[in-house]
N, C-alpha and C. Protein backbone atom coordinates (compact mmCIF):
# COMPACT_ATOMS: atom_id res chain seq x y z
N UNK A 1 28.66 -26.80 0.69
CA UNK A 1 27.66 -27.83 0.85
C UNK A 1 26.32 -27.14 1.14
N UNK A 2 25.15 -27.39 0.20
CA UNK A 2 24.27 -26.86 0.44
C UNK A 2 23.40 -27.88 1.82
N UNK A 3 21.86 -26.71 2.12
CA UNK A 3 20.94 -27.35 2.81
C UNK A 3 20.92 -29.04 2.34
N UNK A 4 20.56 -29.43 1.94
CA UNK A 4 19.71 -30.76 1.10
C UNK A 4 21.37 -32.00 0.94
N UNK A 5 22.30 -31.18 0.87
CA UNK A 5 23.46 -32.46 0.82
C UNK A 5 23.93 -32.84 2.71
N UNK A 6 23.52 -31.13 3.76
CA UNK A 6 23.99 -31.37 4.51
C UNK A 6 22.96 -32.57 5.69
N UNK A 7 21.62 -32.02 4.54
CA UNK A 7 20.25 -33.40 5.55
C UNK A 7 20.39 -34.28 4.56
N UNK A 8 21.39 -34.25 3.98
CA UNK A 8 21.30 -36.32 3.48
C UNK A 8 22.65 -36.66 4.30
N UNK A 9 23.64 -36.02 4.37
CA UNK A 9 24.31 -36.71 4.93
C UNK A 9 24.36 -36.77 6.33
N UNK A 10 22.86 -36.29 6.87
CA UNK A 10 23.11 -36.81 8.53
C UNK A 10 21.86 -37.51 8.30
N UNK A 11 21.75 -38.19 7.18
CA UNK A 11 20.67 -39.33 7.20
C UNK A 11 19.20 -38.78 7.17
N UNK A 12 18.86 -37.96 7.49
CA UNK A 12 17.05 -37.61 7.21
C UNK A 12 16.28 -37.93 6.28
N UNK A 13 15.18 -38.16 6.20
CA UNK A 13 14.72 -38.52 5.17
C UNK A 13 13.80 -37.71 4.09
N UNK A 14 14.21 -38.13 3.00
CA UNK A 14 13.70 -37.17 1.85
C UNK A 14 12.99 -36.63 2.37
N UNK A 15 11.53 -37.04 2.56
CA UNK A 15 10.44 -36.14 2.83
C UNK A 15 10.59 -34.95 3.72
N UNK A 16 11.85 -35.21 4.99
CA UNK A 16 11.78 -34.13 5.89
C UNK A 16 12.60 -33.05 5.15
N UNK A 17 13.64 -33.27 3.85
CA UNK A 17 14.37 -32.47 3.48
C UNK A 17 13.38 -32.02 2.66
N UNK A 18 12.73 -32.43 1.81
CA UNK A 18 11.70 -31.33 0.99
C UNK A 18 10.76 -30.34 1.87
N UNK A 19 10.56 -30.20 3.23
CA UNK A 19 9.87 -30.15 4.03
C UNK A 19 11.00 -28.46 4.31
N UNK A 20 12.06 -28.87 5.09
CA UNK A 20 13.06 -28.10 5.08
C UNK A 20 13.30 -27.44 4.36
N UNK A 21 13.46 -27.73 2.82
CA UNK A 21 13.75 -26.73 1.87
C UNK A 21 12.48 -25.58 1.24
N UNK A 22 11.10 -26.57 1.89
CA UNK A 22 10.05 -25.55 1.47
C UNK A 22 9.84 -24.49 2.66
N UNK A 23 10.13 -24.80 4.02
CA UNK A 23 9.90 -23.33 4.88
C UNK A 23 11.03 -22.93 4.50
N UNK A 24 12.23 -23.13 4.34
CA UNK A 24 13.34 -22.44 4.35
C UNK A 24 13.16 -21.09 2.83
N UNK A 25 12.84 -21.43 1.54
CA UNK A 25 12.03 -20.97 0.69
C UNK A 25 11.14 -19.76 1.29
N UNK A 26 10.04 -20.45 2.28
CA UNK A 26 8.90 -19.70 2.48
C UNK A 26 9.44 -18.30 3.79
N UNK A 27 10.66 -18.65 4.03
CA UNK A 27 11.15 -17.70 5.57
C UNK A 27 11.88 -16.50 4.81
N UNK A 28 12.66 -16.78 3.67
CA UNK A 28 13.06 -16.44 2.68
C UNK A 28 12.45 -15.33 1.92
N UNK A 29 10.67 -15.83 1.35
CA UNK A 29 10.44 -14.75 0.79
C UNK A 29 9.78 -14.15 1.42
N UNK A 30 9.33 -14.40 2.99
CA UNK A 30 8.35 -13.57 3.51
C UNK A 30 9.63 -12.16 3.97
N UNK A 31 10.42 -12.48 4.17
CA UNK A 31 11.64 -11.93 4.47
C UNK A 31 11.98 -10.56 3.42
N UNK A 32 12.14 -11.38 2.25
CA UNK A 32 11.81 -10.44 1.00
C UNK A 32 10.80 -9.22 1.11
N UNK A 33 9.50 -10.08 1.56
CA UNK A 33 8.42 -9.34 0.99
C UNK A 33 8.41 -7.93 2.66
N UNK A 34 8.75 -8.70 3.51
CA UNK A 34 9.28 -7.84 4.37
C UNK A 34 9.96 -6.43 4.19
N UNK A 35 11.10 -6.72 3.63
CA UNK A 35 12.26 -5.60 2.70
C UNK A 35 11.41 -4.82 2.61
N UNK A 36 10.94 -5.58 1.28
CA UNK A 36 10.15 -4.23 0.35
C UNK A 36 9.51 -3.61 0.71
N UNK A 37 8.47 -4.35 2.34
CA UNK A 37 7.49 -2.97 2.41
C UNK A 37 8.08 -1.72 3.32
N UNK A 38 9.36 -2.16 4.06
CA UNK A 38 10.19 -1.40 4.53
C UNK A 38 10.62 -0.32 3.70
N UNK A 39 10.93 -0.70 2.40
CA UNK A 39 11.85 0.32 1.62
C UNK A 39 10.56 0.95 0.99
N UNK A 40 9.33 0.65 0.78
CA UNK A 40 7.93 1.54 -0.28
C UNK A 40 7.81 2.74 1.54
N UNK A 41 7.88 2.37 2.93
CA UNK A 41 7.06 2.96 3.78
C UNK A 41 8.46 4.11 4.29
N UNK A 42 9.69 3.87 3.68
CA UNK A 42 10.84 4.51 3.83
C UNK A 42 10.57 5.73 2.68
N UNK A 43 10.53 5.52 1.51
CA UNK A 43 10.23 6.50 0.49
C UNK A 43 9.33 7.30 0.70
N UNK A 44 7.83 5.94 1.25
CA UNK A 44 7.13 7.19 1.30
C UNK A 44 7.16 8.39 1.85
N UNK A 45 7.67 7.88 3.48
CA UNK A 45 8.11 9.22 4.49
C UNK A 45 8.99 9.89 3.51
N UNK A 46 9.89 9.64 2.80
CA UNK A 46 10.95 10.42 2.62
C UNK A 46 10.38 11.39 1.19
N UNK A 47 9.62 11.10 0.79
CA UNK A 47 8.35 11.38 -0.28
C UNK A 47 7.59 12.50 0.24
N UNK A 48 6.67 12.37 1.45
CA UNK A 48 6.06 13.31 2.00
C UNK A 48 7.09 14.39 2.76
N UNK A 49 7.85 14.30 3.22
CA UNK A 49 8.96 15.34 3.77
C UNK A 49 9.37 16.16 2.95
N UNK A 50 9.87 16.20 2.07
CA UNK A 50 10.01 16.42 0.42
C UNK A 50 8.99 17.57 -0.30
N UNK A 51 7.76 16.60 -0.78
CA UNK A 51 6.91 17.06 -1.27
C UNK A 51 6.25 18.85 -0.82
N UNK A 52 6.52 18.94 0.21
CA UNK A 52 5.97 20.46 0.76
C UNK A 52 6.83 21.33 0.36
N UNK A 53 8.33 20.88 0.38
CA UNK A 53 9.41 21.80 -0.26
C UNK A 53 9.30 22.18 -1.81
N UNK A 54 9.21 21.03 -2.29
CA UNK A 54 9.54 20.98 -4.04
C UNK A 54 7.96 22.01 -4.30
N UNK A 55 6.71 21.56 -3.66
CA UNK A 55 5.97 22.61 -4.51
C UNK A 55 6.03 23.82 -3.86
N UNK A 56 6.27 24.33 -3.07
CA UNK A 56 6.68 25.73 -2.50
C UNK A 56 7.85 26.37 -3.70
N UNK A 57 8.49 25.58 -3.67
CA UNK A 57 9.82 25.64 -5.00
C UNK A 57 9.06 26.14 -6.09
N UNK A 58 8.31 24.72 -6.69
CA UNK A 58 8.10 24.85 -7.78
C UNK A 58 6.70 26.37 -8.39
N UNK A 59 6.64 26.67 -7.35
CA UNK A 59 5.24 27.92 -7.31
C UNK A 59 5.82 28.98 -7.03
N UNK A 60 7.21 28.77 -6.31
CA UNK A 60 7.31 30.46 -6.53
C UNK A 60 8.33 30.54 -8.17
N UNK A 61 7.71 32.15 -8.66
CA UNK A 61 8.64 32.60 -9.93
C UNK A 61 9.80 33.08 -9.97
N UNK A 62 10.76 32.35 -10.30
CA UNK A 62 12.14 33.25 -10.93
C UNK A 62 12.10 34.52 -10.67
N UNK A 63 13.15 35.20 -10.01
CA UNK A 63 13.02 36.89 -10.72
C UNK A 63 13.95 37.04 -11.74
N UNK A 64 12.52 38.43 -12.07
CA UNK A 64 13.10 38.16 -13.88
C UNK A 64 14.11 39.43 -13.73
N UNK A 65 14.56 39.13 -14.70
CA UNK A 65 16.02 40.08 -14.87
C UNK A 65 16.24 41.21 -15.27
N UNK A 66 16.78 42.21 -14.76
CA UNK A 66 16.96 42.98 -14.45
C UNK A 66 16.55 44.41 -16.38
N UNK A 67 16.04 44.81 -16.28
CA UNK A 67 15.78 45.41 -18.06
C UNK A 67 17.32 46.38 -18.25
N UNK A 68 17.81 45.78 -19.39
CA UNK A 68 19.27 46.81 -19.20
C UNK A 68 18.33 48.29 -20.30
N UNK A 69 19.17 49.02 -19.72
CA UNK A 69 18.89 50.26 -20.88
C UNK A 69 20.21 50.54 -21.33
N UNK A 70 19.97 51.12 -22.42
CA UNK A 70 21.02 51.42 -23.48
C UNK A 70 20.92 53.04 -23.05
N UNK A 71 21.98 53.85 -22.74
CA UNK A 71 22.69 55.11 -23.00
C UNK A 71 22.36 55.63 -24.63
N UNK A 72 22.40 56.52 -24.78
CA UNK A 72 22.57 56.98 -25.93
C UNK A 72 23.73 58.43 -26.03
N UNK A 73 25.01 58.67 -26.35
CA UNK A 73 25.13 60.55 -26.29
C UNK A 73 24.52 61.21 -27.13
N UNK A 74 24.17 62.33 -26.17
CA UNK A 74 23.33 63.28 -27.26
C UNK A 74 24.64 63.88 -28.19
């Protein structure tokens, strides 16, 4: 039984159930919009923590490998 069948059947009247279903809506997406800025201010930290490693990484060079020489018998 949703919101809107359970305020008709304790009698309320329309208007207060459209009323109900629009904060309930509005608690909803502020809630949402909540989340998200949680999860963009989560990355970011986890973004900047990061970032000092990977270009330290990415700047230093490979060592290069080792030059084989070939023997020859005289």
């Amino acid at each position: 039984m949703n919101l809107k069948q359970l305020l008709k059947r304790a009698g309320v009247s329309s208007n207060i159930i459209a009323e109900v279903e629009r904060k309930a809506k509005m608690t909803t997406a502020q809630q949402e919009i909540e989340h998200q800025e949680k999860a963009a201010a989560m990355a970011k930290m986890m973004l900047n923590d990061v970032m000092p490693h990977l270009h330290s990484a990415m700047t230093k060079t490979p060592p290069s490998k080792p030059k084989k020489t070939i023997i020859i018998p005289d």
